[in-house]
Protein backbone atom coordinates (compact mmCIF):
# COMPACT_ATOMS: atom_id res chain seq x y z
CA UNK A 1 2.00 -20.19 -30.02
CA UNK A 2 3.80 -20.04 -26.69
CA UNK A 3 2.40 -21.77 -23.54
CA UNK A 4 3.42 -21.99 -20.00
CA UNK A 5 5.07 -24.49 -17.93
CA UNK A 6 6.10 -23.62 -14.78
CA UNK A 7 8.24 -26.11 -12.39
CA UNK A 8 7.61 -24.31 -8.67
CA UNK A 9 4.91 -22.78 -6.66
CA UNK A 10 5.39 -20.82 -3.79
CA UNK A 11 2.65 -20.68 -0.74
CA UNK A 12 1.90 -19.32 2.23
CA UNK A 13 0.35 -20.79 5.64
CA UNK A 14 -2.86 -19.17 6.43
CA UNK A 15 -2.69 -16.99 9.42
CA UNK A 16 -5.13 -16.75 12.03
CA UNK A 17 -6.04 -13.00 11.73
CA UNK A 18 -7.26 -14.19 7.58
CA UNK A 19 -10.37 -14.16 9.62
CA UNK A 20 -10.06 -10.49 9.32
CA UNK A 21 -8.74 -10.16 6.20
CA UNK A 22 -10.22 -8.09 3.34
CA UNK A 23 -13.41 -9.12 1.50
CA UNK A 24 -15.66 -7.44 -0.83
CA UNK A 25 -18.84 -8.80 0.99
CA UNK A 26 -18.84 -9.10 4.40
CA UNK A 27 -20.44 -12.40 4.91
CA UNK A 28 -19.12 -12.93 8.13
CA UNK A 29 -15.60 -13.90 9.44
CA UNK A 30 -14.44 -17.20 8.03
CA UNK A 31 -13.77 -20.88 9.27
CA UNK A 32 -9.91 -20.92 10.04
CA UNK A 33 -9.98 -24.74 10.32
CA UNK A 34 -11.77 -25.01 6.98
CA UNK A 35 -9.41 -22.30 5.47
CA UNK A 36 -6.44 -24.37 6.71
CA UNK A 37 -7.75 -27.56 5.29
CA UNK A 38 -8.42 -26.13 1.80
CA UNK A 39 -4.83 -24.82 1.40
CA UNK A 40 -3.54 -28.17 2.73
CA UNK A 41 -6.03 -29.56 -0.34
CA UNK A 42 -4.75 -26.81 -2.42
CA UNK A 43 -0.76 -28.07 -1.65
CA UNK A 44 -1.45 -31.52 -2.27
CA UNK A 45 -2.82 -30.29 -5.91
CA UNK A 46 0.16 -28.81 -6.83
CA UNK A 47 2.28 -31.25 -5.89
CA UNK A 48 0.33 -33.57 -7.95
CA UNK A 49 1.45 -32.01 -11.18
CA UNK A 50 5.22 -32.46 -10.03
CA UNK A 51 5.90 -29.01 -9.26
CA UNK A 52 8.11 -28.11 -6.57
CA UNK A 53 6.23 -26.16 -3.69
CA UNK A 54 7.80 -23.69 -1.67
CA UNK A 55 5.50 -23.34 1.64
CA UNK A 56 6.25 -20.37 3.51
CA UNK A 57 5.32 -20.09 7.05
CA UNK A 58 1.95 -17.75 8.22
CA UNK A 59 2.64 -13.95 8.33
CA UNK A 60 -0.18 -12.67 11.61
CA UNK A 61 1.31 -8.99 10.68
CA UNK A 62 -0.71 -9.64 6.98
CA UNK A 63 -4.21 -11.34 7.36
CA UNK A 64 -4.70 -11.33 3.58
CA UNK A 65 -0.57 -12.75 2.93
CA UNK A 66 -2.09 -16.52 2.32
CA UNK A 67 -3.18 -14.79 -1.46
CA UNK A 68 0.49 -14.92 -2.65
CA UNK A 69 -0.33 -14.36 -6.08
CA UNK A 70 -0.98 -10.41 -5.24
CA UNK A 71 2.35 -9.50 -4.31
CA UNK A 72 4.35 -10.61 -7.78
CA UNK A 73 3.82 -10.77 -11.51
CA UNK A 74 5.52 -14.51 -12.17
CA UNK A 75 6.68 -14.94 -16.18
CA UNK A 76 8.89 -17.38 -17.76
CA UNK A 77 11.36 -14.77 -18.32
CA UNK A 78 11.38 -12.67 -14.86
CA UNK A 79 9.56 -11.59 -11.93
CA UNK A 80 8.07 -8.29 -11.23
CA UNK A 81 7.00 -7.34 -7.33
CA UNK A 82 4.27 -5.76 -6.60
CA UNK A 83 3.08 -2.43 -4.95
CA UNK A 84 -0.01 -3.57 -3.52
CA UNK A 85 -2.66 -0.93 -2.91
CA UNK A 86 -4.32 -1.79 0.28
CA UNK A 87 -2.93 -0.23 3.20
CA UNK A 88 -3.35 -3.72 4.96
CA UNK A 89 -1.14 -5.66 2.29
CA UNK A 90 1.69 -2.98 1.80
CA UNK A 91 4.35 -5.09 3.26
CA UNK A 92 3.42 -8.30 1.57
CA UNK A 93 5.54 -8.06 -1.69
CA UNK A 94 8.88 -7.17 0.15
CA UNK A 95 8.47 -10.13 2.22
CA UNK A 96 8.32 -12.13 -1.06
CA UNK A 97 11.20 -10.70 -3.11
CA UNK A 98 13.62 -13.07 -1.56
CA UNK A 99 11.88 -16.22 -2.38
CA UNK A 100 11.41 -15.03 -5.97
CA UNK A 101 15.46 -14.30 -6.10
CA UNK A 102 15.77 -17.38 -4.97
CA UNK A 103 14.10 -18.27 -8.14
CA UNK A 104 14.88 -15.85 -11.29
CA UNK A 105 17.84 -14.41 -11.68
CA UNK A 106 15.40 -11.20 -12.91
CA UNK A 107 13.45 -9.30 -10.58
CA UNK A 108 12.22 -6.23 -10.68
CA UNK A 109 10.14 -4.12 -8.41
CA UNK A 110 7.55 -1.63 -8.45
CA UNK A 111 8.87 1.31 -6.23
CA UNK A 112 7.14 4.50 -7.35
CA UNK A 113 5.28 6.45 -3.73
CA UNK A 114 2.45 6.72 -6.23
CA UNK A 115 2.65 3.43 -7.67
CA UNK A 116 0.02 0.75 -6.89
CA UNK A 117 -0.46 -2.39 -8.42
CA UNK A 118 -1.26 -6.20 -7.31
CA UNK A 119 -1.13 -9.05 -9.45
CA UNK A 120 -4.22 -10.37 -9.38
CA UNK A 121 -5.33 -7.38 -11.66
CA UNK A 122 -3.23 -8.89 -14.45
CA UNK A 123 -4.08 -11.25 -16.67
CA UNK A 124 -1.11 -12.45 -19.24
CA UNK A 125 -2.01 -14.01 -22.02
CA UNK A 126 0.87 -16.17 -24.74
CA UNK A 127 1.61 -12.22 -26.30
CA UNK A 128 0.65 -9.56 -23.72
CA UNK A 129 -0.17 -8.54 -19.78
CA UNK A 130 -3.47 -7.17 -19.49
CA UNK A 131 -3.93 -5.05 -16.54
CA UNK A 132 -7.25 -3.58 -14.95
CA UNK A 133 -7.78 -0.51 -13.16
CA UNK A 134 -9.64 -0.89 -9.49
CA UNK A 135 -9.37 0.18 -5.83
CA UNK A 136 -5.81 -1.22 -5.47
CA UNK A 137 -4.58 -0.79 -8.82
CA UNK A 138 -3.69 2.39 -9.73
CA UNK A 139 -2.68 4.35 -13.27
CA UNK A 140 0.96 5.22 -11.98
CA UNK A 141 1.30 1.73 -11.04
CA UNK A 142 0.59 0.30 -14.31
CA UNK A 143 2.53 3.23 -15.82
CA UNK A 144 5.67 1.57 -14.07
CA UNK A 145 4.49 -2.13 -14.95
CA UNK A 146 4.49 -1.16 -18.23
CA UNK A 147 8.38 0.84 -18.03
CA UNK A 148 9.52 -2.01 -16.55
CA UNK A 149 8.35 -4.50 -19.03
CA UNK A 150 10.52 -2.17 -22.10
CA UNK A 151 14.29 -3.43 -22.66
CA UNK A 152 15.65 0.01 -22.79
CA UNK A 153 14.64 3.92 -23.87
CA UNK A 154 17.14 6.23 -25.77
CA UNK A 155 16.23 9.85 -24.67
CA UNK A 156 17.12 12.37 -27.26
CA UNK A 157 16.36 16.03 -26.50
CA UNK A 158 16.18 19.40 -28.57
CA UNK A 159 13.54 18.23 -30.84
CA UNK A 160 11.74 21.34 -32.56
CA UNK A 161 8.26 20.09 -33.76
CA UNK A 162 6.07 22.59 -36.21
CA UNK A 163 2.57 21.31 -36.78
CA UNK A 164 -0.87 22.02 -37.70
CA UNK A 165 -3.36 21.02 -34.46
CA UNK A 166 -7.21 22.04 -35.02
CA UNK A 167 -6.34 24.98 -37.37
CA UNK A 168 -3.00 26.53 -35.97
CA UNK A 169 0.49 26.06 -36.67
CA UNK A 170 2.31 25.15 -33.59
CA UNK A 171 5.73 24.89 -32.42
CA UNK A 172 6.44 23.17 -29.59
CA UNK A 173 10.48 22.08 -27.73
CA UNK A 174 9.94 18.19 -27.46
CA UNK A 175 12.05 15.19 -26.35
CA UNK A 176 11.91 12.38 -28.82
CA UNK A 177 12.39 8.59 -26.86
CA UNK A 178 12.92 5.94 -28.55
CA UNK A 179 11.51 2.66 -26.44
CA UNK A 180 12.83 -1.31 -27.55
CA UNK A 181 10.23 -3.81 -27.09
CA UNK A 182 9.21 -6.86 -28.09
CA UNK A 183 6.11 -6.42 -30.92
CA UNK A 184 3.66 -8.33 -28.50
CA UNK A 185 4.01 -5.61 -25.95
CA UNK A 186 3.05 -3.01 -28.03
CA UNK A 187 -0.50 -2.56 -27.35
CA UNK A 188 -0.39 -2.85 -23.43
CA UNK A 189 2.93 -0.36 -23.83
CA UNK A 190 0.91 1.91 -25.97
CA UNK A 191 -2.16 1.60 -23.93
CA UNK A 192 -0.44 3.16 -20.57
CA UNK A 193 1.56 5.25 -22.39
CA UNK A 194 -1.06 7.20 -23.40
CA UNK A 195 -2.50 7.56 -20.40
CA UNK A 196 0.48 8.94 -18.91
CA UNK A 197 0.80 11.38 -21.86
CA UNK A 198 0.49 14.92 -21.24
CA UNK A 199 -0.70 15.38 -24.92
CA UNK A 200 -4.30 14.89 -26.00
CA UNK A 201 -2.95 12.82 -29.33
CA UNK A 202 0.52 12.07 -28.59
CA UNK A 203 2.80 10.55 -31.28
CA UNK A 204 3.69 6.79 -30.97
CA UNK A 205 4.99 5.25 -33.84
CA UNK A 206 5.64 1.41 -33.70
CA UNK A 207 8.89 0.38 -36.43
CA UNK A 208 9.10 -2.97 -36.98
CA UNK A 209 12.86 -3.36 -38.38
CA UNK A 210 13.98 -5.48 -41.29
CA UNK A 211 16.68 -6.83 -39.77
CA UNK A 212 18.15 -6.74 -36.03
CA UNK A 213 21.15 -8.20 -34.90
CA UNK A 214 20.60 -11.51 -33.47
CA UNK A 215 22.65 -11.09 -30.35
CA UNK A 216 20.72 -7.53 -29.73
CA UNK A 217 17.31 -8.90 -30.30
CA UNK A 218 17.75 -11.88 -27.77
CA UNK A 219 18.63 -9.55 -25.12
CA UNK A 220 15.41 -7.15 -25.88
CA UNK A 221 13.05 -10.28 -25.09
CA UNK A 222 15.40 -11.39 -22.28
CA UNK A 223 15.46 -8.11 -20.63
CA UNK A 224 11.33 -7.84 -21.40
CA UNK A 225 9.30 -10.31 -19.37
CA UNK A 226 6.43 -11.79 -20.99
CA UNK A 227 7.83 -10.50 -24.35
CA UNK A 228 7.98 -12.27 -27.64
């Protein structure tokens, strides 16, 4: 089984206006000086494990910009930025991107106008990204997660399909794609593909090949983060 061990950490100074940042109970505004004081704690922890911390100054324009974990989707193999969904936290992820090219030499972003997503909605586990639905993570955006985590899709139109669907023959014009990903992403890629699916029982069929070309297969898992 595959594990994790990352080398850097990137942070970000609390800003003042985190005392009005978003919360899910309002419970009053915080303590700056206590918020301050637990990132400083939260620093010196990663720095304990010999990681190299990146500590970005405060952003005022972004109360909520301290919670740097929202704005990208970190893997051993690439980065993905964010699209977060909050109106407030919008311009958080483009104000990362440079620190995490400074970093991978993969990056990709989510981009989509209909496309929300922030990270701490995902959970990745050794073989897959798990991603929930909620206020700030939307379907498109996990729609585009999930197209950006496939190495490549060959398109092939004119496909003439004649089947039997609840006691009729149909024929329907379709467009046959063929998607390469690593076998660990199939469920999460099969998952929001159907929910993007126009049909009510779409066809995705999963081939796992005898034999791939070495050289072919390494870039498929290269070019898929968190793939396998």
């Amino acid at each position: 089984m595959r594990s994790y061990s990352f080398t850097h950490a990137i942070t970000r100074q609390p800003p003042a206006s985190a005392i009005h940042g978003l919360r899910a109970v309002d419970t009053g505004a915080p303590d700056l000086a206590q918020m301050r004081a637990h990132h400083a704690d939260y620093i010196a922890a990663l720095k304990s494990t010999g990681a190299v911390v990146v500590e970005l100054p405060a952003l005022e324009a972004f109360p909520d910009s301290l919670f740097v974990e929202d704005t990208a989707l970190c893997l051993p193999e690439g980065a993905v930025v964010m699209r977060p969904g909050a109106p407030t936290r919008l311009g958080e992820a483009a104000l990362m991107a440079p620190h995490l090219h400074a970093l991978y030499t993969d990056v990709r972003v989510i981009s989509g106008a209909d496309s929300f997503i922030e990270a701490g909605d995902i959970l990745t586990t050794e073989t897959e990204v798990l991603v929930g639905r909620s206020a700030r993570t939307n379907g498109a955006g996990i729609a585009e997660l999930a197209e950006k985590v496939a190495a490549c899709g060959t398109i092939i139109p004119g496909a003439r399909s004649i089947y039997n669907w609840k006691g009729s023959i149909e024929e329907a014009k379709e467009v046959v794609v063929i998607f390469k990903i690593p076998k660990a992403n199939f469920s999460s890629f099969e998952k929001e593909l159907r929910e993007i699916h126009p049909y009510e029982v779409p066809e995705i069929v999963a081939f796992d090949p005898a034999a791939v070309c070495h050289a072919y297969a390494e870039w498929i898992v290269s070019s898929c983060a968190g793939g396998e």
